[in-house]
N, C-alpha and C. Protein backbone atom coordinates (compact mmCIF):
# COMPACT_ATOMS: atom_id res chain seq x y z
N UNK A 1 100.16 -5.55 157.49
CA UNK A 1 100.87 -5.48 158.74
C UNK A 1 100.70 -4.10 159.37
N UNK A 2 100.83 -3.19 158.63
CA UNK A 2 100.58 -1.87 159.31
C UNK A 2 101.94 -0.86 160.15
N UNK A 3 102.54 -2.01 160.10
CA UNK A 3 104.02 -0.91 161.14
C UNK A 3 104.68 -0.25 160.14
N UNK A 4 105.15 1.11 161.26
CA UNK A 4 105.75 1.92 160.38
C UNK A 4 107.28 2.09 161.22
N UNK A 5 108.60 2.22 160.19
CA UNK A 5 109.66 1.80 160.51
C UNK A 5 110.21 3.25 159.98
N UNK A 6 111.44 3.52 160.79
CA UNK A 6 112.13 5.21 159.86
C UNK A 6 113.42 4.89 160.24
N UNK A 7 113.95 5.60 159.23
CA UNK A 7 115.99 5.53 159.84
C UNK A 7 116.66 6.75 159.06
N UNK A 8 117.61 6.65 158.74
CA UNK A 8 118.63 7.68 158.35
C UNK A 8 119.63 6.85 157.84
N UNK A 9 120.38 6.98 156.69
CA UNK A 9 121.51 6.51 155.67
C UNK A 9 121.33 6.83 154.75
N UNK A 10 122.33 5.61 153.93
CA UNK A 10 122.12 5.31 152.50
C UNK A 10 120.95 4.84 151.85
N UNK A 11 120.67 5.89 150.84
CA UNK A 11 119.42 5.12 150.04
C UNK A 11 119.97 5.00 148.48
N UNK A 12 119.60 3.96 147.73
CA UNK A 12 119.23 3.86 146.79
C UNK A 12 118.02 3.93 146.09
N UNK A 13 117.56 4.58 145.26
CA UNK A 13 116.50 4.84 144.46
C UNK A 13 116.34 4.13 143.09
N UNK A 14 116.07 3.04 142.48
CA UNK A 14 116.27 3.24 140.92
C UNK A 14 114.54 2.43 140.61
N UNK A 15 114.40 2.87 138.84
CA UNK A 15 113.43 1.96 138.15
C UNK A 15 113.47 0.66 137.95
N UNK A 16 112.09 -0.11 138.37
CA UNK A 16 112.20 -1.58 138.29
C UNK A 16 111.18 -1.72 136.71
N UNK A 17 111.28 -2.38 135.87
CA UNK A 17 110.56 -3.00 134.74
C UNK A 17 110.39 -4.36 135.65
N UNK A 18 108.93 -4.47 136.22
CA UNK A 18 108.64 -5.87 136.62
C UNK A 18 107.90 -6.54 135.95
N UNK A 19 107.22 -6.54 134.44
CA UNK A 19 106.57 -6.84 133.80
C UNK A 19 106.89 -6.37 132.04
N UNK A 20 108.06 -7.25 131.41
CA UNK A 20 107.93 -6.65 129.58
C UNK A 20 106.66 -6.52 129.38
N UNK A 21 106.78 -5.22 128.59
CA UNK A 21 107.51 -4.22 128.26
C UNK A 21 107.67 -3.09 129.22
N UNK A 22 106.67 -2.91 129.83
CA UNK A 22 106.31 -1.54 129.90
C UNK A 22 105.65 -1.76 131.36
N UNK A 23 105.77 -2.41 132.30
CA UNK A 23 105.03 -2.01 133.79
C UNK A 23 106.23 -1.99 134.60
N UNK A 24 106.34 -0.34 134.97
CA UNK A 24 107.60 -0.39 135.72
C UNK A 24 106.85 -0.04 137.31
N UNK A 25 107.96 0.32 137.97
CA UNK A 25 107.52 1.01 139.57
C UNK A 25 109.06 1.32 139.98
N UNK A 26 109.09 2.13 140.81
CA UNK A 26 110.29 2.61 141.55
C UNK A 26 110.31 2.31 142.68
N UNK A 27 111.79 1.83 143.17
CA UNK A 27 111.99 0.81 144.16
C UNK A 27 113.01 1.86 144.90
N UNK A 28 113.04 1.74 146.32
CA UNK A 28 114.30 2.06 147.03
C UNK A 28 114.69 1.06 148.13
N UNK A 29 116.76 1.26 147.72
CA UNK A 29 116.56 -0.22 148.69
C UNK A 29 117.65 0.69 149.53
N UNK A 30 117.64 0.56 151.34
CA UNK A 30 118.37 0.90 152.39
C UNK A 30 118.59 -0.44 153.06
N UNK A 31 119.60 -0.12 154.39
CA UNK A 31 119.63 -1.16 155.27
C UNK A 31 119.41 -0.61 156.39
N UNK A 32 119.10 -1.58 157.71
CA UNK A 32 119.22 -0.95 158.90
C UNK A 32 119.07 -2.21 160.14
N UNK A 33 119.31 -1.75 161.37
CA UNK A 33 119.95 -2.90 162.02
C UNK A 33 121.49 -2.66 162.40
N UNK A 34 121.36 -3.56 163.09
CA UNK A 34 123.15 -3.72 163.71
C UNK A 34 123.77 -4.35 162.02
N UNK A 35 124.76 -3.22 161.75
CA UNK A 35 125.30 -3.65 160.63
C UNK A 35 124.78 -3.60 159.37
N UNK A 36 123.60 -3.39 159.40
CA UNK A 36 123.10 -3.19 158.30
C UNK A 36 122.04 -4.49 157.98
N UNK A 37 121.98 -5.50 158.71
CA UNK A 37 122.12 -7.09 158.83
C UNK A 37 120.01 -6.74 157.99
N UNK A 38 119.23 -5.88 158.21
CA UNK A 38 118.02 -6.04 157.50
C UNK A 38 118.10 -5.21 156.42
N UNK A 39 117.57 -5.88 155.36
CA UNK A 39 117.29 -4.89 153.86
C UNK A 39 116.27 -4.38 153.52
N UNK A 40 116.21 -3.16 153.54
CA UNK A 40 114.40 -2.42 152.93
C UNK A 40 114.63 -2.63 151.76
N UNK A 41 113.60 -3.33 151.21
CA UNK A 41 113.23 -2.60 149.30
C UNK A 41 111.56 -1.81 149.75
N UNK A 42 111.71 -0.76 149.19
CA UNK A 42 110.40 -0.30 149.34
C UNK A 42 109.88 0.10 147.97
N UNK A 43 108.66 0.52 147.40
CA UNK A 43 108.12 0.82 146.15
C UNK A 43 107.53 2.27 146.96
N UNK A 44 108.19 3.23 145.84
CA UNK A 44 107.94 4.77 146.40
C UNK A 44 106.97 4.65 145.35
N UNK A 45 105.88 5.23 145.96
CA UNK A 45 104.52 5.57 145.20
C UNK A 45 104.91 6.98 143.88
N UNK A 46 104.37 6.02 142.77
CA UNK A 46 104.60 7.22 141.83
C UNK A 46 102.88 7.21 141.14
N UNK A 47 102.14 8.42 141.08
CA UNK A 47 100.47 7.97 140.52
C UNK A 47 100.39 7.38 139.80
N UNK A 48 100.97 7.28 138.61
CA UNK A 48 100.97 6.74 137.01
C UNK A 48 101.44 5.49 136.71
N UNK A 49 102.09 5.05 137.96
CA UNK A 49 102.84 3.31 138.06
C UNK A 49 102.16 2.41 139.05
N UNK A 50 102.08 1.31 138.45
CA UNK A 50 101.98 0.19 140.06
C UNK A 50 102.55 0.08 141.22
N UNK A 51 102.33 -0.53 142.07
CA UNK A 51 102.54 -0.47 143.05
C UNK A 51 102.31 -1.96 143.57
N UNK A 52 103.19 -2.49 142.57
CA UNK A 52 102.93 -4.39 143.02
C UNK A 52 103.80 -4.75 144.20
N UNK A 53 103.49 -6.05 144.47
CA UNK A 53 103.83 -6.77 145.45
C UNK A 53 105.25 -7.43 145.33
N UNK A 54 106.32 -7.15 145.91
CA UNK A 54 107.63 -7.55 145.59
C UNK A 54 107.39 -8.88 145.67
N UNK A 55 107.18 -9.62 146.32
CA UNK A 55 107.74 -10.79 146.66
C UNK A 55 106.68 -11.29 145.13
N UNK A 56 105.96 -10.88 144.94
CA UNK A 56 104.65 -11.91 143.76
C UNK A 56 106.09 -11.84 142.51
N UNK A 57 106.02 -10.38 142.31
CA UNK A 57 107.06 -9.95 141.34
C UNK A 57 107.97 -11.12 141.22
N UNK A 58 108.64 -11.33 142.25
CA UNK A 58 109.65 -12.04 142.56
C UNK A 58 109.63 -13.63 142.47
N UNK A 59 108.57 -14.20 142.42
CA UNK A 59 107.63 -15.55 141.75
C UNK A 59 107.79 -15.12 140.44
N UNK A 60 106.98 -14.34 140.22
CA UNK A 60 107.20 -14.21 138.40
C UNK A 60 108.55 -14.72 137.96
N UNK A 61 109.45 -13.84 138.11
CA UNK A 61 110.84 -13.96 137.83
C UNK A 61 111.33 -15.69 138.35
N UNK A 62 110.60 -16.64 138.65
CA UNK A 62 111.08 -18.03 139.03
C UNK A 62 111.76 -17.49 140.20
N UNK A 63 111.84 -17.12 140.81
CA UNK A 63 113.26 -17.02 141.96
C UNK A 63 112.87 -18.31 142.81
N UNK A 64 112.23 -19.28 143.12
CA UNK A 64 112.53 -20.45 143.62
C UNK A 64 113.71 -21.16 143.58
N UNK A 65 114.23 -21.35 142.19
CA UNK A 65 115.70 -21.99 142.18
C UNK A 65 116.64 -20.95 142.81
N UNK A 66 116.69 -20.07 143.29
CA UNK A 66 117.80 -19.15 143.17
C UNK A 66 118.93 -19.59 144.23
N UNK A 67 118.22 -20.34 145.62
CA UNK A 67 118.91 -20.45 146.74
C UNK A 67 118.73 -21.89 147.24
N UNK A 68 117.79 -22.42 146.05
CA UNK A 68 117.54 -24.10 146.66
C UNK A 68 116.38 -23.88 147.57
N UNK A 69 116.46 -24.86 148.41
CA UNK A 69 115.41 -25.15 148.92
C UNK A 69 114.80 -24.87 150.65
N UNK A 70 116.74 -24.23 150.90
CA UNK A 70 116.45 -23.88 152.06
C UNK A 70 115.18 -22.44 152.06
N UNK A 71 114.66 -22.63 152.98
CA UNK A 71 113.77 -21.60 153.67
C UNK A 71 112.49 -21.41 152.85
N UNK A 72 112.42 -22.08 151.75
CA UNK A 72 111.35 -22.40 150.78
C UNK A 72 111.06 -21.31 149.52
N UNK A 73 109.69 -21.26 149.54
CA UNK A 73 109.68 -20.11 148.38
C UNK A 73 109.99 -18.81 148.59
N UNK A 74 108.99 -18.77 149.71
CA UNK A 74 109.34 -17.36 150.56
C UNK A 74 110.45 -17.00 150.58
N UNK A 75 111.49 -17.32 151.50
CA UNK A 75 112.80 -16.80 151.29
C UNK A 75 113.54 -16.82 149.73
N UNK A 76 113.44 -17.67 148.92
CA UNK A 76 113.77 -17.50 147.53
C UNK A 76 113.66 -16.16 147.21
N UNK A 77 112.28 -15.87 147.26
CA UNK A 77 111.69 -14.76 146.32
C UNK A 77 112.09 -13.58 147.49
N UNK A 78 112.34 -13.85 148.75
CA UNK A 78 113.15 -12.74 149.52
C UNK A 78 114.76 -12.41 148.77
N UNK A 79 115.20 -13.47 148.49
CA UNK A 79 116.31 -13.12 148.14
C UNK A 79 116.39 -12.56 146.96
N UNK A 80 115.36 -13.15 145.58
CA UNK A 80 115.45 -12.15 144.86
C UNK A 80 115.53 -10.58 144.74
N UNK A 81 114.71 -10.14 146.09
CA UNK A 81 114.00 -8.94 146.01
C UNK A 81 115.35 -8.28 146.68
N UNK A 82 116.16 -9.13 147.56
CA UNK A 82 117.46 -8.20 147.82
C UNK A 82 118.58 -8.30 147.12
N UNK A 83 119.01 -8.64 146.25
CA UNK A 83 119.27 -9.16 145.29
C UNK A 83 119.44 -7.97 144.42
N UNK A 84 118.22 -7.42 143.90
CA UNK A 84 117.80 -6.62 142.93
C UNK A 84 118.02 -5.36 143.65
N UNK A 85 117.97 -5.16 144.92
CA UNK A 85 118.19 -3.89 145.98
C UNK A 85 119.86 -3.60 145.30
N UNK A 86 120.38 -4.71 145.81
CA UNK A 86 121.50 -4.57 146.33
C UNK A 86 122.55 -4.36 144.60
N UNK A 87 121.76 -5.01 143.85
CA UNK A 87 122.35 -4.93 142.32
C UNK A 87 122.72 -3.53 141.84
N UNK A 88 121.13 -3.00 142.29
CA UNK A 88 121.03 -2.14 141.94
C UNK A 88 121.99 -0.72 142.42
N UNK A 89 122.41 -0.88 143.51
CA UNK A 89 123.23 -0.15 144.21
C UNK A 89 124.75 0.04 143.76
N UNK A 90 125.13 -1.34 143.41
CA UNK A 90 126.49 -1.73 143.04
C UNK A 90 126.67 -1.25 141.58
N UNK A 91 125.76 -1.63 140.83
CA UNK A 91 125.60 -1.34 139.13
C UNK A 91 126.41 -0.17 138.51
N UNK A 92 126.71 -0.24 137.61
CA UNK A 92 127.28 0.79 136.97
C UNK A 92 126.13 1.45 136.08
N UNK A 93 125.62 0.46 135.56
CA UNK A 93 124.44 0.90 134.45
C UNK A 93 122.61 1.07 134.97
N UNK A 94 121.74 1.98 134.05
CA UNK A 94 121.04 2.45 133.96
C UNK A 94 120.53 3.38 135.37
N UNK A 95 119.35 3.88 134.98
CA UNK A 95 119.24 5.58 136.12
C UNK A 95 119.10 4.98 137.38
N UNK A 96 119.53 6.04 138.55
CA UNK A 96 119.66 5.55 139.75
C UNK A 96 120.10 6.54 140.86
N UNK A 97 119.32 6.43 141.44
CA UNK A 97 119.84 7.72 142.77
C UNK A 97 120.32 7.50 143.73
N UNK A 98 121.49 7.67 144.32
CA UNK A 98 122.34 6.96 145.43
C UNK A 98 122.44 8.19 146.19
N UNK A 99 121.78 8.58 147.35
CA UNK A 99 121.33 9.62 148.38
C UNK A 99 122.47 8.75 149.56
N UNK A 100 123.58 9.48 149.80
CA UNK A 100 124.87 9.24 150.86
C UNK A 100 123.70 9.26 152.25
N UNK A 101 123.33 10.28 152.40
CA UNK A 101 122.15 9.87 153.98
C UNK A 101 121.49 11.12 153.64
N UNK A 102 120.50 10.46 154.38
CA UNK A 102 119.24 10.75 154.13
C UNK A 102 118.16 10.25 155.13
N UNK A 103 116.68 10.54 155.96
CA UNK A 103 115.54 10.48 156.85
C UNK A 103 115.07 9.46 155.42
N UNK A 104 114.54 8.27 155.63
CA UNK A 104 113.31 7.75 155.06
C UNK A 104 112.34 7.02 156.03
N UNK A 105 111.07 6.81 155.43
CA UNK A 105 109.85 6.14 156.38
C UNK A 105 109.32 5.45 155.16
N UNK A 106 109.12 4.06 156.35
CA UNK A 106 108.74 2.83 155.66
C UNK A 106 107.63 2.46 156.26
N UNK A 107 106.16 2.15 155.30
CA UNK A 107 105.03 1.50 155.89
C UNK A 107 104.98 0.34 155.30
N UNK A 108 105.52 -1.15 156.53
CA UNK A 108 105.65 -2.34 156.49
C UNK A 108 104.65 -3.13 155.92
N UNK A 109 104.71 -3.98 154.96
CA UNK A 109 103.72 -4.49 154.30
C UNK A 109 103.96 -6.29 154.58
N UNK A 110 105.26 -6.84 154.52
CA UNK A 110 106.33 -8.18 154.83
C UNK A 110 107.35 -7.68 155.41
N UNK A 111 107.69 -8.69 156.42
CA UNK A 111 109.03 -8.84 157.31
C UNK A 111 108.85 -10.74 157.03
N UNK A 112 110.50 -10.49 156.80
CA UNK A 112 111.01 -11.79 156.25
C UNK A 112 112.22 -12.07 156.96
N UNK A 113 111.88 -13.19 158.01
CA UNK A 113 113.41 -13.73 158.35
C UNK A 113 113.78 -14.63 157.76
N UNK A 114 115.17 -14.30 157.00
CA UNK A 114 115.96 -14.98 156.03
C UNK A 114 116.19 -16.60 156.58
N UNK A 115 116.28 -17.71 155.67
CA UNK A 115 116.92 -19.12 156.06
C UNK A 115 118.39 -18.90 155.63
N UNK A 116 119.03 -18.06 155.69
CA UNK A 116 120.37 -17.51 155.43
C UNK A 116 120.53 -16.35 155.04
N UNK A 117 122.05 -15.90 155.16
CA UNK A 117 122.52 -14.69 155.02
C UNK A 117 122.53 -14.11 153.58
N UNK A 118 122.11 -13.81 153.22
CA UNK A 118 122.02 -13.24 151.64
C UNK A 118 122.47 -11.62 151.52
N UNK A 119 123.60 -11.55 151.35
CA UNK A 119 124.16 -10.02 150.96
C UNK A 119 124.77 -9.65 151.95
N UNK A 120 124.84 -9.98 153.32
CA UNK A 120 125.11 -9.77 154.40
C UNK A 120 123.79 -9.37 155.25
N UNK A 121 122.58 -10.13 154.23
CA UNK A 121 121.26 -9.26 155.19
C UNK A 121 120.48 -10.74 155.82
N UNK A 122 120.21 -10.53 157.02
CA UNK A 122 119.25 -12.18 157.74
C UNK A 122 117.82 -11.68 157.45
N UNK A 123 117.14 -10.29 157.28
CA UNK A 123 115.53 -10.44 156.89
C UNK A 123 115.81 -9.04 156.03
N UNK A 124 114.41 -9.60 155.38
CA UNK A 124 114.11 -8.09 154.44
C UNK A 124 112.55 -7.49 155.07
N UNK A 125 113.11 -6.41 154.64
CA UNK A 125 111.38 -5.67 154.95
C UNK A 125 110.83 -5.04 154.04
N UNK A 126 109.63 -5.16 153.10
CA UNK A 126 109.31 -4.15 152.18
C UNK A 126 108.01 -3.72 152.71
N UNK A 127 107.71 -3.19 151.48
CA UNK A 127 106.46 -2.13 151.93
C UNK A 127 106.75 -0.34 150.85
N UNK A 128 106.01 0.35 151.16
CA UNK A 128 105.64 2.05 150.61
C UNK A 128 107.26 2.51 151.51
N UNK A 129 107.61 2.63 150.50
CA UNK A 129 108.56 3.87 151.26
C UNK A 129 108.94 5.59 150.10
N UNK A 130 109.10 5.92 151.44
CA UNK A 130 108.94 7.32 151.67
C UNK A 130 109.98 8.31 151.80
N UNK A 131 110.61 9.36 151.03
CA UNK A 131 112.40 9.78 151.36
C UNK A 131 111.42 10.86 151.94
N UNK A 132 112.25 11.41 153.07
CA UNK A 132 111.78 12.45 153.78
C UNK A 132 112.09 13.76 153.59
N UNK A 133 112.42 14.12 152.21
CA UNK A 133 112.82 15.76 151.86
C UNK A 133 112.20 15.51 150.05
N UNK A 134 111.43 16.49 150.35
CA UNK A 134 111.02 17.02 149.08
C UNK A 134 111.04 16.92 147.54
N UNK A 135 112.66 17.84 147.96
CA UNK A 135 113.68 17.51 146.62
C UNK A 135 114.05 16.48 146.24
N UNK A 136 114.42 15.55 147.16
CA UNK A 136 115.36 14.57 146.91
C UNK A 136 114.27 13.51 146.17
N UNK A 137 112.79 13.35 146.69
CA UNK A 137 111.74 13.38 145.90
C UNK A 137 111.46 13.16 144.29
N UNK A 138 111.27 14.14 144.34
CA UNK A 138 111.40 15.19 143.16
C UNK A 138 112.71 14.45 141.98
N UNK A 139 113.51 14.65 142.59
CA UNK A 139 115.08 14.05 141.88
C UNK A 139 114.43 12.52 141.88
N UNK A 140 114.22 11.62 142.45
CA UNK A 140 113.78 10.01 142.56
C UNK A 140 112.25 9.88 141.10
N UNK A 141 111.72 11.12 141.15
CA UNK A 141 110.17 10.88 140.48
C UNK A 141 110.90 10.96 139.06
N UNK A 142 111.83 11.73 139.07
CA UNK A 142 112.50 12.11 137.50
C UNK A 142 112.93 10.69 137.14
N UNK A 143 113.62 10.04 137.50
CA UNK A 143 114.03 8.81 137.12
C UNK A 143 113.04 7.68 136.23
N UNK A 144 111.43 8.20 136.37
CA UNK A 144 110.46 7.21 135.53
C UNK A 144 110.03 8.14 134.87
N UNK A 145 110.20 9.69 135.09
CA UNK A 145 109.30 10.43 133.94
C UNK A 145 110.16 10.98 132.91
C-alpha cells in the first residue's frame, strides 16, 4: 500500500512469540481516529527478528473461529491482531512499554474495515512502525535483547 500515517498518544510496545519456540518480533499497538475508533498494531523493525505479516500470523493462530463468520477470515484474523494489541496493553504480565504520549509513524502495509466493533475499534491498520524519539527506542529494543 505504501501510505504513511503519524499521530501522537498512547503507545504500547511489547514482544510477540509468533512462532514456538523461538520466532519473536516486536509489536506496537496505538489508536487513532475520532475516539480512538482505528487500531495500529505495527512490527517495529528490530535486525535480528522477523518482520512477519500480522494478519498470516493471525491464520496460524486459527483466529477464524474467533468472531464467527461475520466479515470472514479477514476480519477474524483482524480481530485477532487487535486483540493481542489491546491484551497486551491491559496485561499485568510479561515485558512491555506503555509510553503515556508520544510522535509515532506508521508505513501502511493493510487497512481493515472491521464487520464489527471489536475493542471499541471499526478498522485496524498495520504495517512498520516507528516511535519518533530515540530513547524511547532504545527502551522498546531492550525488551527482545
Amino acid at each position: 500500500m505504501g501510505d504513511e500515517q503519524t499521530g501522537t498518544g498512547r503507545v504500547t510496545v511489547f514482544p510477540l512469540t509468533h512462532h514456538w519456540p523461538d520466532r519473536r518480533c516486536l509489536l506496537a499497538y496505538t489508536t487513532t481516529g475520532d475516539f480512538g475508533t482505528t487500531a495500529i498494531v505495527g512490527v517495529l523493525p528490530v535486525p535480528e527478528l522477523e518482520h512477519p505479516d500480522l494478519l498470516a500470523v493471525a491464520a496460524d493462530h486459527h483466529a477464524q473461529g474467533l468472531y464467527g463468520s461475520r466479515g470472514g477470515p479477514e476480519n477474524a484474523c483482524a480481530a485477532w491482531v487487535i486483540c493481542t494489541g489491546w491484551s497486551a496493553r491491559i496485561g499485568g504480565s510479561g515485558p512491555r512499554l506503555d509510553i503515556k504520549n508520544t510522535d509515532w509513524h506508521l508505513r501502511l502495509d493493510r487497512r481493515i474495515e472491521l464487520a464489527q466493533q471489536i475493542y471499541g475499534h471499526d478498522a485496524l491498520h498495520t504495517g512498520t512502525f516507528t516511535l519518533n524519539d530515540d530513547e524511547l527506542t532504545e527502551q522498546a529494543l531492550q525488551l527482545v535483547r
